[in-house]
N, C-alpha and C. Protein backbone atom coordinates (compact mmCIF):
# COMPACT_ATOMS: atom_id res chain seq x y z
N UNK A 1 97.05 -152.84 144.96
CA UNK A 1 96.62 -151.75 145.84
C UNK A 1 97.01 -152.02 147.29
N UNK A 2 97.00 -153.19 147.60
CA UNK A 2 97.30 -153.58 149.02
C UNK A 2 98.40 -153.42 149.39
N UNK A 3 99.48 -154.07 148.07
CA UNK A 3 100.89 -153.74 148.39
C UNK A 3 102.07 -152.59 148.27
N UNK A 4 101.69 -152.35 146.92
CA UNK A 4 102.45 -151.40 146.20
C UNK A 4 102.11 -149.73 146.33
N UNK A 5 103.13 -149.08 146.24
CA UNK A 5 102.83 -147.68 146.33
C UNK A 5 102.94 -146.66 147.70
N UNK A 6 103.47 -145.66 147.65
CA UNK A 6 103.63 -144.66 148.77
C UNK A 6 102.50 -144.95 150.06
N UNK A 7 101.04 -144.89 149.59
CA UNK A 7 100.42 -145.12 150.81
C UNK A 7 99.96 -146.62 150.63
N UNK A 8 100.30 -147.58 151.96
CA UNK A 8 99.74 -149.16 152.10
C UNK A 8 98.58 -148.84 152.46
N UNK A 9 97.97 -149.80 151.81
CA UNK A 9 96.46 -149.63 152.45
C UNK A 9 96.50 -151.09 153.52
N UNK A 10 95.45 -150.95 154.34
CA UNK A 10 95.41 -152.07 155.49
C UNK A 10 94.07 -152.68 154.74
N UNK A 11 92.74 -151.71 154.39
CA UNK A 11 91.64 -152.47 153.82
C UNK A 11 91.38 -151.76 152.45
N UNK A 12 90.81 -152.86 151.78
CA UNK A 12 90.25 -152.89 150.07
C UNK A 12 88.65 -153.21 150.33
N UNK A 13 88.21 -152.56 150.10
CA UNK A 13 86.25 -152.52 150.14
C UNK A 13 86.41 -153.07 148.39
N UNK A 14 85.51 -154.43 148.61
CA UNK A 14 84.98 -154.83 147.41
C UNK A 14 83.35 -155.01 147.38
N UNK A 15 82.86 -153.89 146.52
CA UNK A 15 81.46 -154.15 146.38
C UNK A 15 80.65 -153.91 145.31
N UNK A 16 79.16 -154.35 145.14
CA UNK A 16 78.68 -154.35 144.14
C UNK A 16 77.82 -155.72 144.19
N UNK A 17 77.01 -155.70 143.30
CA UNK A 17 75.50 -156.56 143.05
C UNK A 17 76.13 -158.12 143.60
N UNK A 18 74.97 -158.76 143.47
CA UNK A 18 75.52 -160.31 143.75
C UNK A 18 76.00 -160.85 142.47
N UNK A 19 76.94 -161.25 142.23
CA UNK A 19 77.06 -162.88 140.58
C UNK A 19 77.94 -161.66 140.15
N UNK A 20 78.62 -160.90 140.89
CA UNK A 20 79.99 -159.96 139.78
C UNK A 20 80.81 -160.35 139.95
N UNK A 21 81.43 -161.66 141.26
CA UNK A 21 82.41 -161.98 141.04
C UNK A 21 83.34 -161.19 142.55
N UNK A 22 82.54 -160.40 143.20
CA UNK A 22 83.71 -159.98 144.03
C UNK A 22 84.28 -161.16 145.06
N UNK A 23 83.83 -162.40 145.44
CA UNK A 23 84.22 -163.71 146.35
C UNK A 23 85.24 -163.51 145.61
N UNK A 24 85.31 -163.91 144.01
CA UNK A 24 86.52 -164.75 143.18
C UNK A 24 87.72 -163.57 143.23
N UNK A 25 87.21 -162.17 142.78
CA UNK A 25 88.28 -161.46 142.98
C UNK A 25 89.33 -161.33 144.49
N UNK A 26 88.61 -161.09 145.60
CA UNK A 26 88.65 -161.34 146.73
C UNK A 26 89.64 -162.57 147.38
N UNK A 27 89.62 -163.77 146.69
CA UNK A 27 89.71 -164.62 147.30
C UNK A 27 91.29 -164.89 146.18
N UNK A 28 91.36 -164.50 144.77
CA UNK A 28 92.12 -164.79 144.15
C UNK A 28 93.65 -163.34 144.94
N UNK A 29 93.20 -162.22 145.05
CA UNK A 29 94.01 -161.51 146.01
C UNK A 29 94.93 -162.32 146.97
N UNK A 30 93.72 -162.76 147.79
CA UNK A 30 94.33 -163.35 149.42
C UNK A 30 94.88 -164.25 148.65
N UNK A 31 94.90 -165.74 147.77
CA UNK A 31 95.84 -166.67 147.74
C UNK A 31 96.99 -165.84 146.64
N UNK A 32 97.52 -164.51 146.74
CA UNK A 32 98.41 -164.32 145.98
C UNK A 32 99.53 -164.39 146.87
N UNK A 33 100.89 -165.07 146.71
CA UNK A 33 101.95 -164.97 147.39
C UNK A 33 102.53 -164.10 148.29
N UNK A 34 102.56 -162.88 147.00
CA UNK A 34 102.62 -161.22 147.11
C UNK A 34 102.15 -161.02 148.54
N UNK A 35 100.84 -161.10 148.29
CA UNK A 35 100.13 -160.39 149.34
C UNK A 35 100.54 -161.25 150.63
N UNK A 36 100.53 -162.65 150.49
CA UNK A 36 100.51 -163.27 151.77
C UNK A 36 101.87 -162.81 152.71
N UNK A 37 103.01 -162.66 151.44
CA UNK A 37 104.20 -162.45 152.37
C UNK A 37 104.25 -161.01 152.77
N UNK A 38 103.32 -159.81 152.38
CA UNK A 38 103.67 -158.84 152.60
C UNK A 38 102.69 -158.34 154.44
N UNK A 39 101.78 -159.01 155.01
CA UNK A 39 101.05 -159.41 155.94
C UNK A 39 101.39 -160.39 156.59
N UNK A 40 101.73 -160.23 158.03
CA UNK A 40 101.96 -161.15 159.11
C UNK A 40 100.99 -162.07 159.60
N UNK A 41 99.13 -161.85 159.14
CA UNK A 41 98.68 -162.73 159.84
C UNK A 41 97.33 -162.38 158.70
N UNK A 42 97.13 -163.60 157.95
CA UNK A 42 95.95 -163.78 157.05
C UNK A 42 94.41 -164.63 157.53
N UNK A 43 93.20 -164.32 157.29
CA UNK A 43 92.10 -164.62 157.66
C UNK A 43 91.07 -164.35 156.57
N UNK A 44 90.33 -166.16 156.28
CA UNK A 44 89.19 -165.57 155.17
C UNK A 44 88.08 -165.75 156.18
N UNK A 45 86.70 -165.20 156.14
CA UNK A 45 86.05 -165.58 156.85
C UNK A 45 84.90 -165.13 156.23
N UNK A 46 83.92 -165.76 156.30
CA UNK A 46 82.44 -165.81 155.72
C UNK A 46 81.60 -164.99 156.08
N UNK A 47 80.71 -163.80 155.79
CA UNK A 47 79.90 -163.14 156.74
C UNK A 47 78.37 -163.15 155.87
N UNK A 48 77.21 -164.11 156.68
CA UNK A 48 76.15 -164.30 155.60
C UNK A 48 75.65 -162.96 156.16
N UNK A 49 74.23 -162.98 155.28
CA UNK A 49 73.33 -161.79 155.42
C UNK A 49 72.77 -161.53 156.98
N UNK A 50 72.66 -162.45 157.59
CA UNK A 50 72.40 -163.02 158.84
C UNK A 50 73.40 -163.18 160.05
N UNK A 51 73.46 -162.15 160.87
CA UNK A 51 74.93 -162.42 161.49
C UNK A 51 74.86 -161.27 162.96
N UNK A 52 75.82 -161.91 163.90
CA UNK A 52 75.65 -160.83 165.01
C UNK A 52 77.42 -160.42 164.89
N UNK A 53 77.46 -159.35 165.19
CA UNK A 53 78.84 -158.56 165.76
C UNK A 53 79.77 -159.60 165.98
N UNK A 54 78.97 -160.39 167.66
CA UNK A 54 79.85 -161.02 168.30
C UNK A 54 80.05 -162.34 167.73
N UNK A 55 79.65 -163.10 166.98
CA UNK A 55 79.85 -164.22 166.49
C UNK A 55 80.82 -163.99 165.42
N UNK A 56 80.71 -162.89 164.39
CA UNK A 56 81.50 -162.52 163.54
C UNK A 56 82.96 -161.94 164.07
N UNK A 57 83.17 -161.40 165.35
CA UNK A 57 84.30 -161.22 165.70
C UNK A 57 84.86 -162.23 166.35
N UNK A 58 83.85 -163.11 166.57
CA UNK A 58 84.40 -164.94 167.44
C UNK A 58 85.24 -164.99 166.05
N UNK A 59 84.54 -165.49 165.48
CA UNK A 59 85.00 -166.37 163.84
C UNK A 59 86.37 -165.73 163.45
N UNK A 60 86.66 -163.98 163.45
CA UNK A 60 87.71 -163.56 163.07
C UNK A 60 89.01 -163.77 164.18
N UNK A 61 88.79 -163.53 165.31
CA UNK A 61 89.57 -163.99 166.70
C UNK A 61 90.12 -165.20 165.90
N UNK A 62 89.09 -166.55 166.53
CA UNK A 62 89.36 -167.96 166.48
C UNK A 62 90.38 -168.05 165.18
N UNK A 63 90.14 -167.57 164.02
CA UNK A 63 91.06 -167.71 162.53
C UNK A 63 92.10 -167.56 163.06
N UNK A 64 92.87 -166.42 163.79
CA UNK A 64 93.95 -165.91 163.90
C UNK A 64 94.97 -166.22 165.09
N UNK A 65 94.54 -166.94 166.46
CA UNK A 65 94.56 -167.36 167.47
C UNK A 65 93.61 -168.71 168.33
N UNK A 66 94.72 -169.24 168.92
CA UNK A 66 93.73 -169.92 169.72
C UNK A 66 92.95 -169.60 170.74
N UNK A 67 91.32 -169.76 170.85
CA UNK A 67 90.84 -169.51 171.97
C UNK A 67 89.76 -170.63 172.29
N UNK A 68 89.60 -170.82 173.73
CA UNK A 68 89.34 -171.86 174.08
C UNK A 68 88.06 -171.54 174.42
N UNK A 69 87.10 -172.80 174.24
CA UNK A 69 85.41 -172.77 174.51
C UNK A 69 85.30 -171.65 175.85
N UNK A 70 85.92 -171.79 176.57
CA UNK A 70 85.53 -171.26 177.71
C UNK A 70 85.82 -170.06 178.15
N UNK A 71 86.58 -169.69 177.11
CA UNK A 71 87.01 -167.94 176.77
C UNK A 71 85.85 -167.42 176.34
N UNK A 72 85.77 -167.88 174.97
CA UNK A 72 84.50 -167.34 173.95
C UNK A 72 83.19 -167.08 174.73
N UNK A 73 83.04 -167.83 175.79
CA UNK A 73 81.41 -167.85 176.35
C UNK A 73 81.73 -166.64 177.29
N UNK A 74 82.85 -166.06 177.62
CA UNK A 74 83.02 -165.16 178.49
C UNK A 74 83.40 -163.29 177.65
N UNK A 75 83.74 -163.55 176.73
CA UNK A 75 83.95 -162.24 176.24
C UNK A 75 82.64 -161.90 175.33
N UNK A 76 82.87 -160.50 175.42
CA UNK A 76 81.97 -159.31 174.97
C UNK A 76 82.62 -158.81 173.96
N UNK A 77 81.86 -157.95 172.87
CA UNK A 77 82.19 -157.67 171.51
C UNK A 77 83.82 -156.37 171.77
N UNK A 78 83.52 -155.86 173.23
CA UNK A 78 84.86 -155.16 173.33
C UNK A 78 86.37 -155.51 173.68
N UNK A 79 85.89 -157.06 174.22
CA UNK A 79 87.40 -157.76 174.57
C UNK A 79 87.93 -157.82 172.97
């Protein structure tokens, strides 16, 4: 779905109860070759039940780029 077909999709919503398996499906996707070479810049990242905006967009930033302690303490969820 990610790759193939007239329209690319950018996101795949996986959802449903806890213990179905969507981590494994999820995670077996992202380590597919396919997918990795067809995307310029890959990121897994954890989001518990418990979580703010801005920490969760730290975590996705930091995956993808370097940013330095002293950046992070300065940006807001719109930088």
């Amino acid at each position: 779905m990610l790759v193939e077909g007239e329209m690319k999709r950018l996101v795949v919503s996986i959802v449903g109860m806890g213990g179905l398996g969507k981590t494994t499906l999820a995670r077996k996707v992202y380590n597919r070759g396919d997918v990795k070479q067809y995307f310029d810049c890959l990121a897994w990242v954890y989001v518990s039940q418990e979580f703010t905006i801005r920490e969760l967009l730290l975590v996705i930033t930091t995956s993808v780029m370097v940013i330095f302690d002293k950046q992070k303490s300065k940006m807001d969820e719109s930088e």
